[in-house]
C-alpha atoms as a PDB file:
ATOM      1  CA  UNK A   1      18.032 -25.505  20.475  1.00  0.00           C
ATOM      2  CA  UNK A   2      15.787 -24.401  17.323  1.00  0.00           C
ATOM      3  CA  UNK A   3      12.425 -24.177  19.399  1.00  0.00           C
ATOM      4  CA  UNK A   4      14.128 -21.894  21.827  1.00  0.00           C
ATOM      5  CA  UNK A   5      15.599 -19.480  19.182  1.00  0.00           C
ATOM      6  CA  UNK A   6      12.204 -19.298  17.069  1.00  0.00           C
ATOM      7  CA  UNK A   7      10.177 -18.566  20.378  1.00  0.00           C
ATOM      8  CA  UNK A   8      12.241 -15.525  21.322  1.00  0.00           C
ATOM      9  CA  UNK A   9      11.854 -14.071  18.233  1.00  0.00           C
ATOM     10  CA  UNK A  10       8.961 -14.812  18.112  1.00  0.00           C
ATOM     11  CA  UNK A  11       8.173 -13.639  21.537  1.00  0.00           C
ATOM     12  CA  UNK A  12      10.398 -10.305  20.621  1.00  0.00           C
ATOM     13  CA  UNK A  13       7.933  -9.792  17.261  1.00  0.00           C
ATOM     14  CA  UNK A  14       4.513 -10.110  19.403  1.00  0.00           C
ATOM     15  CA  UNK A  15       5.780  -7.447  21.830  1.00  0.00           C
ATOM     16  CA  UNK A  16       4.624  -4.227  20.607  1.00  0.00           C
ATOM     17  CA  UNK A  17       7.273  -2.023  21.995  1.00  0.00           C
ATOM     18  CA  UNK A  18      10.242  -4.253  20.131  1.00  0.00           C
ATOM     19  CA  UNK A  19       7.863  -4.564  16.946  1.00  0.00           C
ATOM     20  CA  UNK A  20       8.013  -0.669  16.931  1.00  0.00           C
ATOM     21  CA  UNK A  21      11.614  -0.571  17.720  1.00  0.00           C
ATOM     22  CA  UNK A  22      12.687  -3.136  14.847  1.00  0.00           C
ATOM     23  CA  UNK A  23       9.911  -1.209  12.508  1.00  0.00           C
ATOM     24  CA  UNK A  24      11.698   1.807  13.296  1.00  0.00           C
ATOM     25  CA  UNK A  25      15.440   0.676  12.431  1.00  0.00           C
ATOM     26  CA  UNK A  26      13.921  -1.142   9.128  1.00  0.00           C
ATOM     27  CA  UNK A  27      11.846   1.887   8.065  1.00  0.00           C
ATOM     28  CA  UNK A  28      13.882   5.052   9.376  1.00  0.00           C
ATOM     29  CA  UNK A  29      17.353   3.952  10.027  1.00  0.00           C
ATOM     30  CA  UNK A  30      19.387   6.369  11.306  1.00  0.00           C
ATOM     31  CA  UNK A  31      16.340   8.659  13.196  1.00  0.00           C
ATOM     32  CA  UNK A  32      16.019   8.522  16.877  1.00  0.00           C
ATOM     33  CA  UNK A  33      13.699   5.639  18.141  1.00  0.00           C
ATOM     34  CA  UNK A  34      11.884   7.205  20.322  1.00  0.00           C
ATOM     35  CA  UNK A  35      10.873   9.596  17.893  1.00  0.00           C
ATOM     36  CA  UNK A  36       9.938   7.349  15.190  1.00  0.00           C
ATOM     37  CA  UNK A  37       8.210   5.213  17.474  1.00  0.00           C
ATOM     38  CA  UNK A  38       6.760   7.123  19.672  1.00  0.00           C
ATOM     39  CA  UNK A  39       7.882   5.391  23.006  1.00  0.00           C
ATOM     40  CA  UNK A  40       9.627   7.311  25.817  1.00  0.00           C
ATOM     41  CA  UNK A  41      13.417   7.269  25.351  1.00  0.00           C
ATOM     42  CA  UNK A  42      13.960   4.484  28.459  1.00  0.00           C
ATOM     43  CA  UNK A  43      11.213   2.194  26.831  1.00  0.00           C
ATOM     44  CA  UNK A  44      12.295   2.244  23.154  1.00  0.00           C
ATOM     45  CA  UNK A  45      16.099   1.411  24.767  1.00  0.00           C
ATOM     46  CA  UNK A  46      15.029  -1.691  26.550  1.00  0.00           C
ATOM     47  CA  UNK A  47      13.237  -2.695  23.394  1.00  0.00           C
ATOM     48  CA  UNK A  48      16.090  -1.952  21.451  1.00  0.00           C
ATOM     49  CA  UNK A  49      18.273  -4.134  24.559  1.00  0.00           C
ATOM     50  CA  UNK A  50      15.853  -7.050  24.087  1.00  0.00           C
ATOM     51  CA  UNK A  51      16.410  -6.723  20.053  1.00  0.00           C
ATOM     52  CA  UNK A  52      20.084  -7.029  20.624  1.00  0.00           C
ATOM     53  CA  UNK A  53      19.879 -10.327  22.704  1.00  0.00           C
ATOM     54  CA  UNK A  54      17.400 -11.675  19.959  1.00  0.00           C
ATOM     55  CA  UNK A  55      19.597 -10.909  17.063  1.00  0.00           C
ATOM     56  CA  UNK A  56      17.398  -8.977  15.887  1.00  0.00           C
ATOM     57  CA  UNK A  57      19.253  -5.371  16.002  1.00  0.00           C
ATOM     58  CA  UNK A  58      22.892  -5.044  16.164  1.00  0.00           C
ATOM     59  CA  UNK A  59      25.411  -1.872  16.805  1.00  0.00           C
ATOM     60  CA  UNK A  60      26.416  -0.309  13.812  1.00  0.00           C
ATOM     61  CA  UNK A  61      29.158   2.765  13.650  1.00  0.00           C
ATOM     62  CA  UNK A  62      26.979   4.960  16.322  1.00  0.00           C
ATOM     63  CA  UNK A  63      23.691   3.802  15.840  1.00  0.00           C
ATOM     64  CA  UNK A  64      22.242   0.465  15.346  1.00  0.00           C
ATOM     65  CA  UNK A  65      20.761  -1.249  12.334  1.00  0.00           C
ATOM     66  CA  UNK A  66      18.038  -4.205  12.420  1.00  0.00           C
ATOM     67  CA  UNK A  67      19.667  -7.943  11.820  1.00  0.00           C
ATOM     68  CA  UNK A  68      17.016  -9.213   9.021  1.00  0.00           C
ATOM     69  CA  UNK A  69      19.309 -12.038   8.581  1.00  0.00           C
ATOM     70  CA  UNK A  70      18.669 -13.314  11.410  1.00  0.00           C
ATOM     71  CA  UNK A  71      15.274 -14.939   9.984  1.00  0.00           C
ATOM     72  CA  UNK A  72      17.278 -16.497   7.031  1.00  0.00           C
ATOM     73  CA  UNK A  73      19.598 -18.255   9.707  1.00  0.00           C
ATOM     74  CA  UNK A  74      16.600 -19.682  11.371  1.00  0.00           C
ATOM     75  CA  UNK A  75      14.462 -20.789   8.737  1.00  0.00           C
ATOM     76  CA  UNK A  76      18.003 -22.540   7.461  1.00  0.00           C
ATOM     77  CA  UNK A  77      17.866 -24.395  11.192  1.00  0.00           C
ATOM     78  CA  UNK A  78      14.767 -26.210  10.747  1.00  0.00           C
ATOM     79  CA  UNK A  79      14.961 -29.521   9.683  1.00  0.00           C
ATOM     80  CA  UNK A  80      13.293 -29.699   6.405  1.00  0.00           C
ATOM     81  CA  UNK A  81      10.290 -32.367   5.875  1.00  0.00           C
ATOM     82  CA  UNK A  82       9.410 -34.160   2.956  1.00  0.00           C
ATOM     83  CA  UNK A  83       6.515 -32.678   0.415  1.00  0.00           C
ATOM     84  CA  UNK A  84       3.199 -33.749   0.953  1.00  0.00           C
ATOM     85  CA  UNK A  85       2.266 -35.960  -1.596  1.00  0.00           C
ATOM     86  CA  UNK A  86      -0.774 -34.184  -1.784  1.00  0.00           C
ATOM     87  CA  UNK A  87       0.945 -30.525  -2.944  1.00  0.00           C
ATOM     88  CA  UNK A  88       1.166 -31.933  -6.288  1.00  0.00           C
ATOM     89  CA  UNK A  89      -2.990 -32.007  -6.896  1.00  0.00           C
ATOM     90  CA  UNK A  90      -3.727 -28.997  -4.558  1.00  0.00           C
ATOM     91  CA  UNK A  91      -3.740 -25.252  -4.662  1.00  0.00           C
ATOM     92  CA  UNK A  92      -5.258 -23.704  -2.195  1.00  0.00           C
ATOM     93  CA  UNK A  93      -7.061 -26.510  -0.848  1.00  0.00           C
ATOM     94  CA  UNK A  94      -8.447 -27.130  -3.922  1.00  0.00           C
ATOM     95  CA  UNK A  95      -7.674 -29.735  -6.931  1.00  0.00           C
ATOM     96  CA  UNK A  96      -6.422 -28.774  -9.720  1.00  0.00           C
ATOM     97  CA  UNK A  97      -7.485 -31.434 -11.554  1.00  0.00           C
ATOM     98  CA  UNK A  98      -9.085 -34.901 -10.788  1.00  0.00           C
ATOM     99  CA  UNK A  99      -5.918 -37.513 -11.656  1.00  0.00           C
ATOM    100  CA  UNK A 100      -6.583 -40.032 -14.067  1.00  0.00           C
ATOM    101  CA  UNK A 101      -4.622 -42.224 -13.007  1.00  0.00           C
ATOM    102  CA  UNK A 102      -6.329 -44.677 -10.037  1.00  0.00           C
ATOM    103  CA  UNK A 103      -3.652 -45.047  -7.929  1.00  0.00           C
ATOM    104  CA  UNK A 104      -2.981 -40.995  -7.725  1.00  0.00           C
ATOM    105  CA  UNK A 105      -6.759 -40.836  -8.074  1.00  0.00           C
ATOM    106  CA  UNK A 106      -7.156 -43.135  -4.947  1.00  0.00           C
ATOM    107  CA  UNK A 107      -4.955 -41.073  -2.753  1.00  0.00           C
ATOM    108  CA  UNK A 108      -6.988 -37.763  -3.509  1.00  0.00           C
ATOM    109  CA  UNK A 109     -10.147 -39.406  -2.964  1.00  0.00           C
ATOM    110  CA  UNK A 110      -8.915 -40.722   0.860  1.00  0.00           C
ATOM    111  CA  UNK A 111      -7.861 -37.397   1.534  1.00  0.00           C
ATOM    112  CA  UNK A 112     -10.965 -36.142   0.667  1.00  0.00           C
ATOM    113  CA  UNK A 113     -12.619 -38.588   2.342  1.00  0.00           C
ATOM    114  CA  UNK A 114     -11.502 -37.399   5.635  1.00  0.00           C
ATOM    115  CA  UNK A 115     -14.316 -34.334   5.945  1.00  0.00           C
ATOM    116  CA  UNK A 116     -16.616 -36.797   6.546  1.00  0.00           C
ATOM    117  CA  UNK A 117     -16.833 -38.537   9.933  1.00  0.00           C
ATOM    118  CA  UNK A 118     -17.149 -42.262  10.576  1.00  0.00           C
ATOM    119  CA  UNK A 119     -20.572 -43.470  11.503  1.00  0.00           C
ATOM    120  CA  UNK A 120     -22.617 -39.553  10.022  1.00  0.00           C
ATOM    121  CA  UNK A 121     -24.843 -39.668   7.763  1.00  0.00           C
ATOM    122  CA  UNK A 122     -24.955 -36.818   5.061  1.00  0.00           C
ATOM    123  CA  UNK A 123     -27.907 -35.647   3.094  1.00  0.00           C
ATOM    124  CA  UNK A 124     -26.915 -35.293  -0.420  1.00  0.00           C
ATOM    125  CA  UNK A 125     -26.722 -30.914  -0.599  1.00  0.00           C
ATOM    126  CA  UNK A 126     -24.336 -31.672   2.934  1.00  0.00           C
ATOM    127  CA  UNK A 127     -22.043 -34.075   0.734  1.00  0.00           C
ATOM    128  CA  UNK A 128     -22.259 -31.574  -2.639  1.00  0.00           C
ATOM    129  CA  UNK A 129     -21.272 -28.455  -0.704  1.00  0.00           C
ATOM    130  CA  UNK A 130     -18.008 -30.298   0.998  1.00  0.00           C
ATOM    131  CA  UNK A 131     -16.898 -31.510  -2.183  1.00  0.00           C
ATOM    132  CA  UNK A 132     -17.585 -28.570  -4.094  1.00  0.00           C
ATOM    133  CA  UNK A 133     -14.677 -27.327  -1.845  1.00  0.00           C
ATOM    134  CA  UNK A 134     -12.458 -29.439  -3.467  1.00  0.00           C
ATOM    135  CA  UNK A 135     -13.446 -29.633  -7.124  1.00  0.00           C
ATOM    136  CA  UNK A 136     -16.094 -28.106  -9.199  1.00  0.00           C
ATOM    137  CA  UNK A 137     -16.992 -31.039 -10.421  1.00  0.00           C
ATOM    138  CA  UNK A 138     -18.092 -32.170  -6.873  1.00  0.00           C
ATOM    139  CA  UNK A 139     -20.612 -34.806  -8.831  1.00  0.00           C
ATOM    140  CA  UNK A 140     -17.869 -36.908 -10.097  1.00  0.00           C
ATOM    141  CA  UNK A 141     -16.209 -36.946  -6.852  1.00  0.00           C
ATOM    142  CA  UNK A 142     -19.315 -37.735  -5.091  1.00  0.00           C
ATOM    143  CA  UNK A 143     -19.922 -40.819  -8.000  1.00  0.00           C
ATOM    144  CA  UNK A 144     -15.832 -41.552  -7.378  1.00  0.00           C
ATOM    145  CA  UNK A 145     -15.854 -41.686  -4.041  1.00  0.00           C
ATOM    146  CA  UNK A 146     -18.945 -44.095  -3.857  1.00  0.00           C
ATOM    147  CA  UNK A 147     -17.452 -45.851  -6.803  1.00  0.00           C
ATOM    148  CA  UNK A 148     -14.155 -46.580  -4.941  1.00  0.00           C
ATOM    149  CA  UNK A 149     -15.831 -47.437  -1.347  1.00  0.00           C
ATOM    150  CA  UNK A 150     -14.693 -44.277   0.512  1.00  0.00           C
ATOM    151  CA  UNK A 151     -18.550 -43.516   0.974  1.00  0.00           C
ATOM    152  CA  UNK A 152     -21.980 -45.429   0.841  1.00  0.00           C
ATOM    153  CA  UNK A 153     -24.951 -44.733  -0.642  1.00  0.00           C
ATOM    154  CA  UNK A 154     -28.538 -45.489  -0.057  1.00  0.00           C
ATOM    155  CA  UNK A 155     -31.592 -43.175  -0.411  1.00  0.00           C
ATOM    156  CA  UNK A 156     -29.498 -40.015  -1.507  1.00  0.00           C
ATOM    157  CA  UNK A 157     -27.963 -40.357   2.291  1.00  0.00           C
ATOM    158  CA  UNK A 158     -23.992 -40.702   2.681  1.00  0.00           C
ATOM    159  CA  UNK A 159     -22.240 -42.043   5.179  1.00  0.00           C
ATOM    160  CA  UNK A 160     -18.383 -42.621   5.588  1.00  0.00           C
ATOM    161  CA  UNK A 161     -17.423 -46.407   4.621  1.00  0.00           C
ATOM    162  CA  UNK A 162     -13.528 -46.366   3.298  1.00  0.00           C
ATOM    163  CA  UNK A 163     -10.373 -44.763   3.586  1.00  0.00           C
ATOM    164  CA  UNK A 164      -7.868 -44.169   6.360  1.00  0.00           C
ATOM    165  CA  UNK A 165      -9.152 -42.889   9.760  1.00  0.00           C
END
């Protein structure tokens, strides 16, 4: 089972006696734990136990060495899922650039769309400061998103009138 795999090591990285353990193999392999670490001998050897049945250290020769591999094999178990259409135009959470074409242009603008709840009204400054999030040019998404019915307009107030819920 993936889940269970990624939670143990998981669970072994949010411990802070096995953090220090597997810090100490990956920083100062070869030096005694419990010096390196600072844990009493018994504590840095359960760590160092609970490592082992993680995958995350492994006996090497005499001593033991930390199993960085082991977060390859796991990112290769998860199933991958296809890109979010939406990669292509952002970076960072921001657009790179406002498409020019409608139909590319249309998806943007419903994903945009989506800061603003159904049924709220949104003084103008409200509706400029969301969209400036997105796009410096947060007056031509403003004019695109009225333009294209994802929001209404009356009396420089704003309200949520298109796009997917």
């Amino acid at each position: 089972m993936i889940d269970k795999h990624i939670s143990r090591v998981l669970g072994l990285l949010g411990q802070d006696d096995t953090l220090r353990v597997l810090a100490g193999l990956v920083l100062r392999p070869g030096e005694p734990l419990d010096k390196v670490t600072g844990l009493e001998p018994d504590v840095a050897a359960r760590a160092l136990d609970r490592l082992e049945r993680g995958g995350l250290a492994v006996r090497d020769g005499d001593g033991w060495r930390a199993r960085p591999e082991t977060f390859r094999d796991l990112l290769r178990t998860i199933p991958s899922t296809p890109a979010d259409p939406m990669n292509a135009f952002l970076v960072d959470g921001r657009l790179v650039s406002i498409p020019a074409k409608r139909a590319k242009r249309l998806m943007v603008l419903d994903y945009i769309a989506q800061v603003f709840d159904v049924g709220v009204h949104y003084p103008e400054k409200e509706v400029d400061v969301a969209l400036r999030a997105f796009h410096d040019d947060y007056a031509a998404l403003r004019r695109y998103l009225v333009d294209e019915g994802f929001l209404s307009r009356e009396a420089n107030v704003y309200w949520r009138s298109g796009g997917t819920t």
